[in-house]
C-alpha atoms as a PDB file:
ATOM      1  CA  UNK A   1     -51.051   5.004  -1.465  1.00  0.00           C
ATOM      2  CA  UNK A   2     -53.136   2.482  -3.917  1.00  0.00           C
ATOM      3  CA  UNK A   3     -51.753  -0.682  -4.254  1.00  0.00           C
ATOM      4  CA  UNK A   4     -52.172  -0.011  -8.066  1.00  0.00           C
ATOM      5  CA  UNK A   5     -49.920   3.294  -7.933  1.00  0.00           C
ATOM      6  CA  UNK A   6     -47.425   0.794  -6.493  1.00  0.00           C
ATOM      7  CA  UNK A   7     -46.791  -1.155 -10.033  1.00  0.00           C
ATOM      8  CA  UNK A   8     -46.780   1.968 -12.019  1.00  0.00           C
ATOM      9  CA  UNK A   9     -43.642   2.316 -14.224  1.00  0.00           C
ATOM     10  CA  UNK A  10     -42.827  -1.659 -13.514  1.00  0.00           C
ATOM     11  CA  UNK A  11     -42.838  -4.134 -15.949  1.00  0.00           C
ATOM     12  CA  UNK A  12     -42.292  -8.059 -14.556  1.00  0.00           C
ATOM     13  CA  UNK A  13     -42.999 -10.762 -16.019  1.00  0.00           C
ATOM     14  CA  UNK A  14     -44.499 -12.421 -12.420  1.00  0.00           C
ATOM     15  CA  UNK A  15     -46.183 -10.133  -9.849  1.00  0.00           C
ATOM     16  CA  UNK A  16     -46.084 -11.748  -6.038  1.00  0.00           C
ATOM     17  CA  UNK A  17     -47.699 -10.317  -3.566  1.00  0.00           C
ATOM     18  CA  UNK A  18     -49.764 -11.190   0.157  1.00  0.00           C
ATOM     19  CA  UNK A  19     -53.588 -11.879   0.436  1.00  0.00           C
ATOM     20  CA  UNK A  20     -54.166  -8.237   0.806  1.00  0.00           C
ATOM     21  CA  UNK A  21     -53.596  -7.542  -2.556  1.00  0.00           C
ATOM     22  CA  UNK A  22     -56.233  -9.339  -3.815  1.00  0.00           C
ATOM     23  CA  UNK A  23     -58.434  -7.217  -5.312  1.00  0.00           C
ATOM     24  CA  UNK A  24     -60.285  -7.385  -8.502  1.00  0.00           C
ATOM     25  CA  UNK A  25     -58.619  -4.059 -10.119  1.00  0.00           C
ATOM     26  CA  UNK A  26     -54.912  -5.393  -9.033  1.00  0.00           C
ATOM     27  CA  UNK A  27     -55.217  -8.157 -10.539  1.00  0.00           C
ATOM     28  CA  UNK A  28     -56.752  -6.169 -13.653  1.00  0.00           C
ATOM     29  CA  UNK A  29     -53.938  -4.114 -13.865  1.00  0.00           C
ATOM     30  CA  UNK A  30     -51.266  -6.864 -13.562  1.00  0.00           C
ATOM     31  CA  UNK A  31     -53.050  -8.492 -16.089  1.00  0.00           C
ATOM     32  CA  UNK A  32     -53.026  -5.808 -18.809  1.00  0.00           C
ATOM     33  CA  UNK A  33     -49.121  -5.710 -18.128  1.00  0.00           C
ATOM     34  CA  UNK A  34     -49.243  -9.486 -19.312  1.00  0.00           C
ATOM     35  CA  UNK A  35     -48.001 -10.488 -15.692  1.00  0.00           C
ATOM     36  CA  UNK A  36     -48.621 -13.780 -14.404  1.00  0.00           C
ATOM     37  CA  UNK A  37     -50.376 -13.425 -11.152  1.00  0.00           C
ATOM     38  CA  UNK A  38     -49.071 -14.679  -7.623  1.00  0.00           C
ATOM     39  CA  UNK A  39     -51.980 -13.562  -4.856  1.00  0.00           C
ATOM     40  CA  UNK A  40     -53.326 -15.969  -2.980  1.00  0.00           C
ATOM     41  CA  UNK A  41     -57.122 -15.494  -2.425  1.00  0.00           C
ATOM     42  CA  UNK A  42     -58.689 -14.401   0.237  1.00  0.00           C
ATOM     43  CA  UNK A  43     -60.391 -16.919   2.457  1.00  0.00           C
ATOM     44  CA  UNK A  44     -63.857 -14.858   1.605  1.00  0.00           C
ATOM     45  CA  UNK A  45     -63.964 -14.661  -2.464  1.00  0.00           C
ATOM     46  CA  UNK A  46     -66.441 -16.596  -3.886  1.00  0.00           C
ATOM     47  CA  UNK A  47     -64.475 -17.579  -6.917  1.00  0.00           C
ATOM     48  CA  UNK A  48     -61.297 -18.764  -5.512  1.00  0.00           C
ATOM     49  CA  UNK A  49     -58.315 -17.913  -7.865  1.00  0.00           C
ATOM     50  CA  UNK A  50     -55.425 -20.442  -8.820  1.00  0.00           C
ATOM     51  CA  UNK A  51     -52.172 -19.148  -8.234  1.00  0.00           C
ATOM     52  CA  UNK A  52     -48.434 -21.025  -8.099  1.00  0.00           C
ATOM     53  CA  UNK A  53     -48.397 -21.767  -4.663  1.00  0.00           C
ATOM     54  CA  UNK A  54     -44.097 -23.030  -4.623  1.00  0.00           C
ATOM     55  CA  UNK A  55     -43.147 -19.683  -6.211  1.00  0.00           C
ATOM     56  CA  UNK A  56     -45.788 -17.658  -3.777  1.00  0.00           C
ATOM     57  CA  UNK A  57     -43.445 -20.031  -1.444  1.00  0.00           C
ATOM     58  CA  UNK A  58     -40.087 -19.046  -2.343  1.00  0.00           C
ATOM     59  CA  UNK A  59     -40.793 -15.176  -1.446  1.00  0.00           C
ATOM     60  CA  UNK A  60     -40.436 -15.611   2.469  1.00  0.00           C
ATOM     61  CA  UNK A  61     -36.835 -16.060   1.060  1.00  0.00           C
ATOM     62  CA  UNK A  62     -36.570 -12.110  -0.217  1.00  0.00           C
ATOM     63  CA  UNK A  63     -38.339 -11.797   3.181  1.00  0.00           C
ATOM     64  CA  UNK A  64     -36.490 -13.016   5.354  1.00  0.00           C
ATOM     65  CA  UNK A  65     -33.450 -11.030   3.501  1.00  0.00           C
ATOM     66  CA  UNK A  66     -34.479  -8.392   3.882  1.00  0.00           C
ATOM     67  CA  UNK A  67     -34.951  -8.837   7.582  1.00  0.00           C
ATOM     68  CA  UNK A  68     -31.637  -9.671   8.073  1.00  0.00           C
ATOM     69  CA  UNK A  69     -30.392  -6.391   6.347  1.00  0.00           C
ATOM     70  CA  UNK A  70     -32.503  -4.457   8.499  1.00  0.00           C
ATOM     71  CA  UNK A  71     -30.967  -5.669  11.484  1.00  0.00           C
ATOM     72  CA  UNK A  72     -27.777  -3.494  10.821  1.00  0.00           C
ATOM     73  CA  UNK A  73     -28.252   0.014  11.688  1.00  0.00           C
ATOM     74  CA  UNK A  74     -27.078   1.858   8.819  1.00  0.00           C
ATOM     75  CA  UNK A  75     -28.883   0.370   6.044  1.00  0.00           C
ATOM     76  CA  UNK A  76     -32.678   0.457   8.497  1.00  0.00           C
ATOM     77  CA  UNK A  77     -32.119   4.013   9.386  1.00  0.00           C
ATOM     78  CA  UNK A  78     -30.329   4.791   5.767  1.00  0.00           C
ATOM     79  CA  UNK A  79     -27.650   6.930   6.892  1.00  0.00           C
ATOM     80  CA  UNK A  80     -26.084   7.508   3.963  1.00  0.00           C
ATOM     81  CA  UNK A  81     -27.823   9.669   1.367  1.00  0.00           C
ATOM     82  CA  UNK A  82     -26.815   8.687  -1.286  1.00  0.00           C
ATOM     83  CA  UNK A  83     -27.633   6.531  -3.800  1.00  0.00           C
ATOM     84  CA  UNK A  84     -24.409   4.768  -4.321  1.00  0.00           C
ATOM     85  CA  UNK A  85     -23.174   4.978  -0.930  1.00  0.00           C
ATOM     86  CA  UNK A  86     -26.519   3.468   0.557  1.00  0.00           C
ATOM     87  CA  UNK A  87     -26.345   0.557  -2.277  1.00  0.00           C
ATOM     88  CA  UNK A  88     -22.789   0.178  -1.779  1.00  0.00           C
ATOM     89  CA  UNK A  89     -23.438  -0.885   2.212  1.00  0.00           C
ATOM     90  CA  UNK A  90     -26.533  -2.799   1.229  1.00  0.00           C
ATOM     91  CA  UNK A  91     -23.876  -4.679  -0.811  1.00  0.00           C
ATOM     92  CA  UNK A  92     -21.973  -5.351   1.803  1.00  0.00           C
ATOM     93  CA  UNK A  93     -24.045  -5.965   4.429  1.00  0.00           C
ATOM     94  CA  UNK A  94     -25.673  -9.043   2.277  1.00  0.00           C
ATOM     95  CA  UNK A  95     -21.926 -10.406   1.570  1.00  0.00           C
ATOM     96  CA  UNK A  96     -21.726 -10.276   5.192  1.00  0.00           C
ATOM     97  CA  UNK A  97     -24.725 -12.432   5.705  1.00  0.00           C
ATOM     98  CA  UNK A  98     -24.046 -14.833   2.805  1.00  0.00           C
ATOM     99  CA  UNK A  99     -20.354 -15.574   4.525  1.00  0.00           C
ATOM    100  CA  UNK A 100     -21.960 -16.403   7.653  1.00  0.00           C
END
């Protein structure tokens, strides 16, 4: 899949991704969506772009949560069908990390 089919049907008002994502028709894209832009550059591009480099920071936080939730069983393998069942022990599961 294109990583422009990926933001399709989103609207945000910041877009954070990894250096992989930099690409010039990405960032196009975001930027017709009136995104602000959170892609580090890649080491090789000539014109290196600015980006917020504390709130590129702050996503190895939703990382690393998502991690943790895949550690349990159910909600890696998604047992449940269900929409509202799988949310339901997604819920859970992060209550169960955030008591720890």
């Amino acid at each position: 899949m294109l990583p422009d089919k990926l933001i399709d049907g989103f609207t945000a008002s910041v877009t954070i991704a990894d250096k992989g994502y930099d690409a010039n028709h990405l960032h196009e894209k975001i930027a017709q969506r009136a995104s602000e832009i959170i892609i580090p550059p890649k080491r090789n591009r000539k014109i290196q772009r600015a980006y917020d480099v504390d709130l590129y920071k702050e996503s190895n936080l939703i990382e690393r949560l998502f991690n943790k939730l895949k550690q349990f069983r159910r909600v890696a393998t998604r047992y449940d069908k269900l929409l509202a069942n799988f949310m339901g022990f997604v819920k859970l599961t992060a209550i169960q990390i955030w008591l720890r």
